[in-house]
C-alpha atoms as a PDB file:
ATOM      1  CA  UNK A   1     -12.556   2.499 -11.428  1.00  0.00           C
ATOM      2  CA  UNK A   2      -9.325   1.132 -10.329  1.00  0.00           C
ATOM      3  CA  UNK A   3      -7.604  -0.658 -13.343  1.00  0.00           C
ATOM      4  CA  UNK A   4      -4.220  -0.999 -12.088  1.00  0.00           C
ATOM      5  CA  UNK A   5      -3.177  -3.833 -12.582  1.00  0.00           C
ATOM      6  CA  UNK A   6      -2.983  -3.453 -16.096  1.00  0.00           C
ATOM      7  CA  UNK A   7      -0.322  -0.934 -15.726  1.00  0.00           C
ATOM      8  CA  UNK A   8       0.964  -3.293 -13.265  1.00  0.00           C
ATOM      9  CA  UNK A   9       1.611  -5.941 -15.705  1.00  0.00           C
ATOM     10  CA  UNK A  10       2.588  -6.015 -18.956  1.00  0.00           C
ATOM     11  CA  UNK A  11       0.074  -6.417 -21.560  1.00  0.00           C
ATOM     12  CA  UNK A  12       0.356 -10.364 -22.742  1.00  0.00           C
ATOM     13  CA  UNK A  13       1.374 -10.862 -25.960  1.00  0.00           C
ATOM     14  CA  UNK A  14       2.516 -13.898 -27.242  1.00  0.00           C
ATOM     15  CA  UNK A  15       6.016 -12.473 -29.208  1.00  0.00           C
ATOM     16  CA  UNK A  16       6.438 -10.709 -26.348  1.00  0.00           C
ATOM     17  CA  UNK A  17      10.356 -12.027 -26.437  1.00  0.00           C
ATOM     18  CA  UNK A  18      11.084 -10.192 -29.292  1.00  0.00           C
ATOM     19  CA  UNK A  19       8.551  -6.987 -29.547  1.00  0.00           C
ATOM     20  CA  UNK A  20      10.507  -3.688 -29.034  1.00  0.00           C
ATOM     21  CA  UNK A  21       9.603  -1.275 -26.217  1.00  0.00           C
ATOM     22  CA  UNK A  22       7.691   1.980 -26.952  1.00  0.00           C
ATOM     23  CA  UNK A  23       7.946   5.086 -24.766  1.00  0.00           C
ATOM     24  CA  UNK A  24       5.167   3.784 -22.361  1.00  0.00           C
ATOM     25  CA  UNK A  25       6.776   0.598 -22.144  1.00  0.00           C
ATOM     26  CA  UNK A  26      10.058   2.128 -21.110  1.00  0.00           C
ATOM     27  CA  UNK A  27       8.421   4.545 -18.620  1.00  0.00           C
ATOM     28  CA  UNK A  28       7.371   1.123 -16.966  1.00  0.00           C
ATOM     29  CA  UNK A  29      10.083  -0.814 -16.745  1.00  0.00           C
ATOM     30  CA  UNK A  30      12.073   2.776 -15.271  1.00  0.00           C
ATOM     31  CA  UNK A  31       9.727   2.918 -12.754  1.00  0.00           C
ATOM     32  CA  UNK A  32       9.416  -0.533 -11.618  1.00  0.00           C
ATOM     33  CA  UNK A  33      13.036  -0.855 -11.733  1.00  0.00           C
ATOM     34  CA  UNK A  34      13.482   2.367  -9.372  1.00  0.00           C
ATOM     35  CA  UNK A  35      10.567   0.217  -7.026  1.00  0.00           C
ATOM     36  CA  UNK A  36      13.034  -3.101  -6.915  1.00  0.00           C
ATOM     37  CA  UNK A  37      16.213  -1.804  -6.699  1.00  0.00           C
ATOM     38  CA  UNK A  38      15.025   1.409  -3.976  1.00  0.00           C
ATOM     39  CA  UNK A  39      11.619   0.030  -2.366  1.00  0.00           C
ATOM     40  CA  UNK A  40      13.191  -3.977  -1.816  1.00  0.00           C
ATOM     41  CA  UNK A  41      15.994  -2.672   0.267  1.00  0.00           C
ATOM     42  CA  UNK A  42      14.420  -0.019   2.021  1.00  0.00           C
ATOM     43  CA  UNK A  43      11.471  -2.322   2.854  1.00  0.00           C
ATOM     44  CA  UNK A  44      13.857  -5.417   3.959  1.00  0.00           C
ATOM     45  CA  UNK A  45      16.027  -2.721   6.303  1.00  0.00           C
ATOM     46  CA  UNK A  46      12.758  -1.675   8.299  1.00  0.00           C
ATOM     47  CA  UNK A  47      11.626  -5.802   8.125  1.00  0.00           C
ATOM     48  CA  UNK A  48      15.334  -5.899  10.266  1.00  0.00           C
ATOM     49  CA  UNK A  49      14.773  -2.845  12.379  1.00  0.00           C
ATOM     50  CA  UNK A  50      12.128  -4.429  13.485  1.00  0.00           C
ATOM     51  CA  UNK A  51      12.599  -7.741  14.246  1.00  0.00           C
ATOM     52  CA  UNK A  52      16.205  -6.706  15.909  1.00  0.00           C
ATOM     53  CA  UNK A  53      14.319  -4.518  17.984  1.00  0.00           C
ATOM     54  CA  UNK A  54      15.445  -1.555  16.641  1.00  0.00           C
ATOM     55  CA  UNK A  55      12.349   0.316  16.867  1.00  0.00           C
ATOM     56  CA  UNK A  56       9.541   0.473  19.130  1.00  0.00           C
ATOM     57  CA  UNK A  57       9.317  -3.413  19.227  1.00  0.00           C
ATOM     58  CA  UNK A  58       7.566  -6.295  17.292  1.00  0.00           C
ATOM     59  CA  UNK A  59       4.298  -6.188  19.261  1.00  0.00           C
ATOM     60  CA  UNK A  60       3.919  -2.193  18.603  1.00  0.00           C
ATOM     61  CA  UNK A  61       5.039  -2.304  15.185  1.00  0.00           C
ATOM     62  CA  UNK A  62       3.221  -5.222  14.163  1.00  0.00           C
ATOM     63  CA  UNK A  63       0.958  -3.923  11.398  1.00  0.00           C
ATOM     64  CA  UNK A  64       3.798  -2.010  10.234  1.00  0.00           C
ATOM     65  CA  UNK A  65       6.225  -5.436   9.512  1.00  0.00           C
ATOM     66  CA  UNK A  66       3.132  -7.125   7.592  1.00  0.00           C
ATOM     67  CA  UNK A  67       2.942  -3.762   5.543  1.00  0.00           C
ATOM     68  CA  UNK A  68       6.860  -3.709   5.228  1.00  0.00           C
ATOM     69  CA  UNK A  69       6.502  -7.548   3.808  1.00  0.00           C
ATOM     70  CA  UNK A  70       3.422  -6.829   1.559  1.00  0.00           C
ATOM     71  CA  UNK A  71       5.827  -3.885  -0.256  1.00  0.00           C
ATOM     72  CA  UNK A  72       8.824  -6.153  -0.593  1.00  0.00           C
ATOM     73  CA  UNK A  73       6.190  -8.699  -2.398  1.00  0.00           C
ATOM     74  CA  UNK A  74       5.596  -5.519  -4.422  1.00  0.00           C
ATOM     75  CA  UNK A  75       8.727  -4.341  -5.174  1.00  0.00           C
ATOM     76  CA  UNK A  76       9.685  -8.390  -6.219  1.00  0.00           C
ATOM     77  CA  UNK A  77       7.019  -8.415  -8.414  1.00  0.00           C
ATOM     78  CA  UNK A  78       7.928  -4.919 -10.424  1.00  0.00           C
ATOM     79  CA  UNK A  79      10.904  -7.288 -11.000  1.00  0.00           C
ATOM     80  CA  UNK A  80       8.998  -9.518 -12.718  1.00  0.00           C
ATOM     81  CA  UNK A  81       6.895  -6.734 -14.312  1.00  0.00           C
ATOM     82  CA  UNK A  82      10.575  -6.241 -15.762  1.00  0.00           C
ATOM     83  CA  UNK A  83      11.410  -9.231 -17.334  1.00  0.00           C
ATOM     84  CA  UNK A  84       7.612 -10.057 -18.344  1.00  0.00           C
ATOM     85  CA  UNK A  85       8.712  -7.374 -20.785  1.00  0.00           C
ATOM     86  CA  UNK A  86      10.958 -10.073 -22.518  1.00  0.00           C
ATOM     87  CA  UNK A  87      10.019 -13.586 -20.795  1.00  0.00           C
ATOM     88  CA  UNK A  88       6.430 -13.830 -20.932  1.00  0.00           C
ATOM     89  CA  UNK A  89       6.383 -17.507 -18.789  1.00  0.00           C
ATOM     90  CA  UNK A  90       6.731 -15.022 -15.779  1.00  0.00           C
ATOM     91  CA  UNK A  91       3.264 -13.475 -16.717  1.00  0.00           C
ATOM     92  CA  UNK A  92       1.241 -15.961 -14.266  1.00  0.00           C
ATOM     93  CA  UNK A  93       3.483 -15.868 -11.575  1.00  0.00           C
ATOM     94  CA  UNK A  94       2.947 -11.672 -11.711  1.00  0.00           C
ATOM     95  CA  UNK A  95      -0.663 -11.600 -12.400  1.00  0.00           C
ATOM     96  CA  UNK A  96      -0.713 -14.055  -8.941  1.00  0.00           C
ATOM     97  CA  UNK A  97       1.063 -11.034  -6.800  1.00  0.00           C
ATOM     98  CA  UNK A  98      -0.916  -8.429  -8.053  1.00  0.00           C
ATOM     99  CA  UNK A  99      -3.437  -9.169  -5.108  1.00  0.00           C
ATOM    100  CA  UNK A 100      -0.316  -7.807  -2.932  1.00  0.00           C
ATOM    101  CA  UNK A 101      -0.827  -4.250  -4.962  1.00  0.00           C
ATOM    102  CA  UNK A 102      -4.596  -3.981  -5.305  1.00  0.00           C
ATOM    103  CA  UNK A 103      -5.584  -5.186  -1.497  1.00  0.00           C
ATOM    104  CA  UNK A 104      -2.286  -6.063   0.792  1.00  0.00           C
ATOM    105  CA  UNK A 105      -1.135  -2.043   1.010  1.00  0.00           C
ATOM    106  CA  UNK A 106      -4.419  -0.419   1.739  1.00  0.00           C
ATOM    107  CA  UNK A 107      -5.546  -3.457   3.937  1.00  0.00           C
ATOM    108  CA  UNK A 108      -2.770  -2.657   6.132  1.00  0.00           C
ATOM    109  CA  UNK A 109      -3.249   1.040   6.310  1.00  0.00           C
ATOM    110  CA  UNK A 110      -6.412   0.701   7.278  1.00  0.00           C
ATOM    111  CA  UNK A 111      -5.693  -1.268  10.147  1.00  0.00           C
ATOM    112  CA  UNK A 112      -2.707   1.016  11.223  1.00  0.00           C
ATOM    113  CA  UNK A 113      -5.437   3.884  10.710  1.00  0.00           C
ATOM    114  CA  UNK A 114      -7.831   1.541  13.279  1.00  0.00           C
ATOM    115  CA  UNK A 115      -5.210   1.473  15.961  1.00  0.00           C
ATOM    116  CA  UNK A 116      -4.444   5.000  15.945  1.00  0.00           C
ATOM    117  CA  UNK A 117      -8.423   5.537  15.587  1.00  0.00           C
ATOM    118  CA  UNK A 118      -8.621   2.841  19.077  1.00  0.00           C
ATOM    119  CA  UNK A 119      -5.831   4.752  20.757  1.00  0.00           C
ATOM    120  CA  UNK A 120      -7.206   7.800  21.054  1.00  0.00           C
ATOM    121  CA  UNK A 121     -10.828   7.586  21.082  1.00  0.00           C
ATOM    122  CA  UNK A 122     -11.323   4.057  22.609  1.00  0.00           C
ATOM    123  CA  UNK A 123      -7.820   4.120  25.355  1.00  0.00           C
ATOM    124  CA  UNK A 124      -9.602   1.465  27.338  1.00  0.00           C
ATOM    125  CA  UNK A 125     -10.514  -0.854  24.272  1.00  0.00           C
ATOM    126  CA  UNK A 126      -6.888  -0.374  22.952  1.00  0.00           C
ATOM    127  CA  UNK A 127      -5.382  -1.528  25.848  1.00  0.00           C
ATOM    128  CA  UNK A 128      -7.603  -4.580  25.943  1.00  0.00           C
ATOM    129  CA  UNK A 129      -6.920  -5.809  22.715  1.00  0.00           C
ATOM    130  CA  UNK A 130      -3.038  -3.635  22.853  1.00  0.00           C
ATOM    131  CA  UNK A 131      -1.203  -7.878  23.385  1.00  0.00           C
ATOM    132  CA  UNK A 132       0.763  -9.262  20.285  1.00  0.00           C
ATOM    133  CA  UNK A 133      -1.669 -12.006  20.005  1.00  0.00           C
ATOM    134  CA  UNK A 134      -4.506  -9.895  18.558  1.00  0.00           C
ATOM    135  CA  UNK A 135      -2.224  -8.061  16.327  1.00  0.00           C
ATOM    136  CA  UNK A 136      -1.273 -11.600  14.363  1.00  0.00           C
ATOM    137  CA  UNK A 137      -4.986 -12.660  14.571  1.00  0.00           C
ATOM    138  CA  UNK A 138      -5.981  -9.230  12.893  1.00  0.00           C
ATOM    139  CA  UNK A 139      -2.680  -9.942  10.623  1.00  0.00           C
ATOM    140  CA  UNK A 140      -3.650 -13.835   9.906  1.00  0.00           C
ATOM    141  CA  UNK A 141      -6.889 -12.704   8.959  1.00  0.00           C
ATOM    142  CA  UNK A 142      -5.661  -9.525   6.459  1.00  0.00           C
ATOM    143  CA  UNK A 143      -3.380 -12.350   4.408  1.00  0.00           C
ATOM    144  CA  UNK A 144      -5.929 -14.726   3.738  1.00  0.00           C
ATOM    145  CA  UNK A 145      -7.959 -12.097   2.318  1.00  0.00           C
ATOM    146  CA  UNK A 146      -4.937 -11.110   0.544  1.00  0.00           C
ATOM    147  CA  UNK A 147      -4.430 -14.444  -0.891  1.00  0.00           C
ATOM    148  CA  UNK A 148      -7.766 -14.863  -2.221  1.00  0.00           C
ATOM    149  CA  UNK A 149      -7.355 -11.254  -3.912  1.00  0.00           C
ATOM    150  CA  UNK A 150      -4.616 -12.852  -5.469  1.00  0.00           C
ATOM    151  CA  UNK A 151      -6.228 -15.457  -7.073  1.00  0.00           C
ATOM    152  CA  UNK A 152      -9.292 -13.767  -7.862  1.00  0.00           C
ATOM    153  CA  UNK A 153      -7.102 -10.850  -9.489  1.00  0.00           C
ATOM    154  CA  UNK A 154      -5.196 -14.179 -11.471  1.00  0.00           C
ATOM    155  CA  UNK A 155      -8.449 -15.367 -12.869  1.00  0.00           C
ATOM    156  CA  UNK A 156     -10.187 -11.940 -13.154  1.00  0.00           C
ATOM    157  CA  UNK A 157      -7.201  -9.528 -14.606  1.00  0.00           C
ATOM    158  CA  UNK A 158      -7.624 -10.714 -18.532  1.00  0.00           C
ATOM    159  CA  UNK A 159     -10.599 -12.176 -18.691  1.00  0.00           C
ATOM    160  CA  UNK A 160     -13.384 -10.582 -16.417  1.00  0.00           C
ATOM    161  CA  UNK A 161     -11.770  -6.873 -16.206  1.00  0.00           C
ATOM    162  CA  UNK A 162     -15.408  -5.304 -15.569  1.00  0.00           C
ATOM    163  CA  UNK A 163     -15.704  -7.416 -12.669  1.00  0.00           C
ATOM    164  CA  UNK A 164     -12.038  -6.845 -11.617  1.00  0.00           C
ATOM    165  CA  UNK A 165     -12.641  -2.956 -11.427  1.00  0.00           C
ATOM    166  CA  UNK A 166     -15.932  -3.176  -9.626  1.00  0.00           C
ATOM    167  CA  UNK A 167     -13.835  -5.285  -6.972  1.00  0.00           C
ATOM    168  CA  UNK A 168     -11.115  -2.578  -7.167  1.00  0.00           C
ATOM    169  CA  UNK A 169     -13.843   0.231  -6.929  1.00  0.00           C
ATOM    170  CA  UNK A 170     -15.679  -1.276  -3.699  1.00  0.00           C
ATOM    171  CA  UNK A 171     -12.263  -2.217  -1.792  1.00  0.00           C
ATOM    172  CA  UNK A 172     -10.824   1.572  -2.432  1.00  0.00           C
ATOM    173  CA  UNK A 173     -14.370   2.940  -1.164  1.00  0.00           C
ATOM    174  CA  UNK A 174     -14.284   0.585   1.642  1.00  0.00           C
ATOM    175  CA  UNK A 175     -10.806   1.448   2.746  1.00  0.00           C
ATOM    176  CA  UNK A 176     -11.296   5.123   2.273  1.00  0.00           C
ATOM    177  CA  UNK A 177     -14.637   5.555   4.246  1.00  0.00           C
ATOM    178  CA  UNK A 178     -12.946   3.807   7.174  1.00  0.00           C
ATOM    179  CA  UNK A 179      -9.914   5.701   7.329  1.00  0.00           C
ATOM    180  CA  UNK A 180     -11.725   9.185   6.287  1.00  0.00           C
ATOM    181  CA  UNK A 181     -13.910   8.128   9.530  1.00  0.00           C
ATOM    182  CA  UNK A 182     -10.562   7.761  12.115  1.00  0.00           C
ATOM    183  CA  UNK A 183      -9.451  10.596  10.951  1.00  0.00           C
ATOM    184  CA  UNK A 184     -12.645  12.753  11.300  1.00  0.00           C
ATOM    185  CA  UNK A 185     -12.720  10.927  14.953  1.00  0.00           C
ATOM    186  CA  UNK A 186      -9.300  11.735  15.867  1.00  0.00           C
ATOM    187  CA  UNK A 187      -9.491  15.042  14.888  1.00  0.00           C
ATOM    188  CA  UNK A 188     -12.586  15.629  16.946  1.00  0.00           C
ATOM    189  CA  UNK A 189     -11.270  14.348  20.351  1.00  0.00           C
ATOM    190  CA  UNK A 190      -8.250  16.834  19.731  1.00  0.00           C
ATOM    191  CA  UNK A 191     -10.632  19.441  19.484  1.00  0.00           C
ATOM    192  CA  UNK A 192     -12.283  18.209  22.820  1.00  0.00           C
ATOM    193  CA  UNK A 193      -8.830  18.116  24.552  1.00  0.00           C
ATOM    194  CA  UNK A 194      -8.812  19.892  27.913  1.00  0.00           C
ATOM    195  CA  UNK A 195      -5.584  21.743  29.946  1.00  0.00           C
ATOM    196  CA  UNK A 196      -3.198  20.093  31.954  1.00  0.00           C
ATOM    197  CA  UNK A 197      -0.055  18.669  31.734  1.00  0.00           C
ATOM    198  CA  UNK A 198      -1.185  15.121  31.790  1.00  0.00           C
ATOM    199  CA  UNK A 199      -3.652  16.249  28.942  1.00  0.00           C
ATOM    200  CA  UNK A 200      -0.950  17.786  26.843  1.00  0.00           C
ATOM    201  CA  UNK A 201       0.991  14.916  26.693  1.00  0.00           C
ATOM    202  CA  UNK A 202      -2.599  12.904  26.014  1.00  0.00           C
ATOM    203  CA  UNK A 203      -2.753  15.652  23.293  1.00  0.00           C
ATOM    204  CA  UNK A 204       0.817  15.270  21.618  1.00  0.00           C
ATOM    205  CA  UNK A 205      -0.377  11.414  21.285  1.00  0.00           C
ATOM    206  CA  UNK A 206      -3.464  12.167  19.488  1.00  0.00           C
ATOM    207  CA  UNK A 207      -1.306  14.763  17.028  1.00  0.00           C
ATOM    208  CA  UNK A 208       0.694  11.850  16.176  1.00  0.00           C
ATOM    209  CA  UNK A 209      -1.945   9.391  15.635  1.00  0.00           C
ATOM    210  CA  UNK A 210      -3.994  12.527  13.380  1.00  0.00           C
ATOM    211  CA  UNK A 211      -0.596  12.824  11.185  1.00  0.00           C
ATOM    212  CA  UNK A 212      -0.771   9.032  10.544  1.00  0.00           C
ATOM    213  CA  UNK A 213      -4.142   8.945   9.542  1.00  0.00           C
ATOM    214  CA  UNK A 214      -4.209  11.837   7.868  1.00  0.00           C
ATOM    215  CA  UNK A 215      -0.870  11.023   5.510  1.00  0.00           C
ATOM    216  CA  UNK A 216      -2.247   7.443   5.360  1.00  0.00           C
ATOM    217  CA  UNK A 217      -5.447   8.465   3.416  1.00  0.00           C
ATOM    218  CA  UNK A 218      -3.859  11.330   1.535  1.00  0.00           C
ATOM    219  CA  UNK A 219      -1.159   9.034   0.195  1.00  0.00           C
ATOM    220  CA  UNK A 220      -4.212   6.506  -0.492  1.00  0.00           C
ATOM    221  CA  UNK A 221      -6.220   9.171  -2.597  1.00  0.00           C
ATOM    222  CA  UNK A 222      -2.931  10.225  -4.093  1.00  0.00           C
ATOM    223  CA  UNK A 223      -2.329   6.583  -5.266  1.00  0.00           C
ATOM    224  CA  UNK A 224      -5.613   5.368  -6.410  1.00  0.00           C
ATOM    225  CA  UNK A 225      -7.302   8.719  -7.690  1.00  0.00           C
ATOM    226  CA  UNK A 226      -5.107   8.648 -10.906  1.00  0.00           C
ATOM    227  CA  UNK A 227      -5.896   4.817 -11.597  1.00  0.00           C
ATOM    228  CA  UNK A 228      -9.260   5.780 -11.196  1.00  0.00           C
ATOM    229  CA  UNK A 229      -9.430   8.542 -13.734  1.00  0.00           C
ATOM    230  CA  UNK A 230      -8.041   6.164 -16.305  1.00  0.00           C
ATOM    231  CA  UNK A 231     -10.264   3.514 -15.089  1.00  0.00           C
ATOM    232  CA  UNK A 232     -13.106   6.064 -15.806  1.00  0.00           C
ATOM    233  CA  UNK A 233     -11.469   6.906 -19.420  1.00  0.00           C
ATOM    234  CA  UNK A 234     -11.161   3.559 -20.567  1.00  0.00           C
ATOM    235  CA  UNK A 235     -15.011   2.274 -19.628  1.00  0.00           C
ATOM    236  CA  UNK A 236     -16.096   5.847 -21.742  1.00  0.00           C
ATOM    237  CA  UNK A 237     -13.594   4.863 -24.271  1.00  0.00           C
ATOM    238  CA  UNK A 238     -14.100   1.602 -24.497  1.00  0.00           C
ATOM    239  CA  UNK A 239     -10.475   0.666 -25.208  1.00  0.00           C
ATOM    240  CA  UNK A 240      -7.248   0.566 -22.918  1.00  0.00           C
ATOM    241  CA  UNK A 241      -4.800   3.152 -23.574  1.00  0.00           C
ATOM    242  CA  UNK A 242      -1.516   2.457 -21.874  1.00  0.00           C
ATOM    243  CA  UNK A 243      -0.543   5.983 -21.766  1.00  0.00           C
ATOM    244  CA  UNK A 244      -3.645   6.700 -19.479  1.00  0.00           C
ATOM    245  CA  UNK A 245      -2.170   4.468 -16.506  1.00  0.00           C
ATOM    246  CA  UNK A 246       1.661   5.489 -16.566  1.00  0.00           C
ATOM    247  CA  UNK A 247       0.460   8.070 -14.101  1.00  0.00           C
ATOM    248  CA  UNK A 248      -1.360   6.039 -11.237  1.00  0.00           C
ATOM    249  CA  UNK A 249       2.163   3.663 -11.739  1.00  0.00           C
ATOM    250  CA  UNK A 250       4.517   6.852 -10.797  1.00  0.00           C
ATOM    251  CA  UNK A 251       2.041   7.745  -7.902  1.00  0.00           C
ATOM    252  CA  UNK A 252       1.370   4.523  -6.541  1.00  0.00           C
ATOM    253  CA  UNK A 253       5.220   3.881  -6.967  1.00  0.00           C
ATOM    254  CA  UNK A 254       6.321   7.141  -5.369  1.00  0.00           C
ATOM    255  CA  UNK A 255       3.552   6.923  -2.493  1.00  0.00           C
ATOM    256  CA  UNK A 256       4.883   3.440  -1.845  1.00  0.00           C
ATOM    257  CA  UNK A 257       8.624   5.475  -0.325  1.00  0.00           C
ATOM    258  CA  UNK A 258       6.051   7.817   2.139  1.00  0.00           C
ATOM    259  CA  UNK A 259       6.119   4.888   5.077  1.00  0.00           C
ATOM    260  CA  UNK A 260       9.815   4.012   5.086  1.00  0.00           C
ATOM    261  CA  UNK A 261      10.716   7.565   5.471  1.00  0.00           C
ATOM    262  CA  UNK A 262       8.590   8.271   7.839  1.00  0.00           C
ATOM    263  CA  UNK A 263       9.515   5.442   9.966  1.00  0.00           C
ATOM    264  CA  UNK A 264      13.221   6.143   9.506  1.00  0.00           C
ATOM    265  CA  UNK A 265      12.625   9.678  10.437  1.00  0.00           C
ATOM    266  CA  UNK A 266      10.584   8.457  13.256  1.00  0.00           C
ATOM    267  CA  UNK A 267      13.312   6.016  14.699  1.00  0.00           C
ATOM    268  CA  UNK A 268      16.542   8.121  13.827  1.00  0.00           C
ATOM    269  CA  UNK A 269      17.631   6.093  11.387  1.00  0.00           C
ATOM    270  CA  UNK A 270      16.810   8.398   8.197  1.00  0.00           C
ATOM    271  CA  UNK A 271      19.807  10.511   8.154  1.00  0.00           C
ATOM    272  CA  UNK A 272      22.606   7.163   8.202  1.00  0.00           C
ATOM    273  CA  UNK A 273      20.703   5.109   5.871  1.00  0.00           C
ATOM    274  CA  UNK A 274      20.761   8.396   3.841  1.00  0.00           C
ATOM    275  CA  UNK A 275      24.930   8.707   4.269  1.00  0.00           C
ATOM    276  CA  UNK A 276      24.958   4.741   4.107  1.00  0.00           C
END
């Protein structure tokens, strides 16, 4: 299914200091340059927003910072995507962050999905667990799982890719069924809300937590559908073509700008970063 990390490196070849770059190639490094130069900034202002309090505060934007710090990670290691093109000792240092593509982003949707899903449907278990400290637990827990998917992607990229795309296959199914099931939940206690003022601004809460979810898991199909297709193409084919995966790159890219603006535009700070 999901072979993206070979569009997220390079492919490793040993004169890979001299070769020349072919229009795939170049397609690559455009796109992983726009996700340094645009992503690392946009991600490190929203990192500041919220530590400095800008926003809603560290405790309710918890999930959002690790997510924030898991894109930076990206967006640093497009750069090295960048120069693997012409230094190829940078190779194992990328293949190690490619864990922060393949399980770091939709790890941390998910659990901004489970909140929203808690918030509405579960109030009482929400507020229970709502204290900072259960946010870093859930947090601690998400990197170390992160970690080892970056050293089993290291090990598994080159050598095992069969087993690298069934890992890929059962983590996007995993983190798809759970979101697709908040956002089926949400959408049913909407549907259950009553009249009253009290309940309408109960129901506004629940729209907001529905239009999370449900941008969440579209971006997520949106990212990993096309890396699927080519997965699918190159198992029939049996042979990679890199033209196949240029695709999933632009979407999973492009999808990768959805959360900053939507937290910019959710704090107020859209339109003077935009004039900034």
């Amino acid at each position: 299914m999901n072979y993206s990390t070979m569009n997220v490196m390079p492919e490793v070849t040993p004169n890979s200091t001299t070769k020349t770059l072919g229009p795939v190639e170049i397609v690559n490094v455009c796109v992983h340059s726009l996700s340094f130069l645009v992503g690392l900034p946009s991600h490190c202002y929203i990192i500041l927003l919220i530590v400095t309090g800008a926003g809603c505060g560290v405790a309710s934007e918890f999930f959002i910072l690790n997510l924030s710090i898991c894109e930076a990670g990206f967006s640093v290691d497009s750069l090295n995507f960048v120069l693997a093109e012409w230094f190829s000792f940078i190779v194992e240092f990328q293949m190690l962050l490619v864990g922060l593509v393949t399980t770091g982003r939709p790890l941390f949707q998910c659990l901004i999905c489970v909140e929203c899903y808690l918030a509405v449907v579960h109030p009482v278990t929400f507020l229970k667990y709502k204290p900072l400290r259960y946010r870093v637990i859930c947090c601690a827990v998400a990197w170390i799982l992160i970690l080892g998917a970056c050293l089993f992607c290291m090990y598994t990229i080159v050598q095992y890719n069969i087993v690298h795309i069934w890992f890929l296959s059962v983590q996007f199914i995993l983190f798809f069924f759970i979101q697709l099931f908040c956002l089926v939940a949400v959408l049913r206690a909407l549907k259950q809300s009553g009249p009253g003022k009290r309940e309408k601004e109960h129901n506004h809460m629940k729209r907001r937590a529905f239009r999370v979810i449900l941008i969440t898991t579209v971006s997520m199909v949106i990212t990993y559908a096309p890396y699927s297709i080519a997965a699918f193409l190159t198992i029939v084919m049996g042979k990679l073509i890199a033209a196949h995966w240029v695709p999933g790159l632009i979407c999973y890219v492009l999808c990768g700008f959805i959360q900053p603006v939507l937290y910019l535009h959710r704090n107020g700070k859209l339109s003077r970063t935009c004039l900034l």
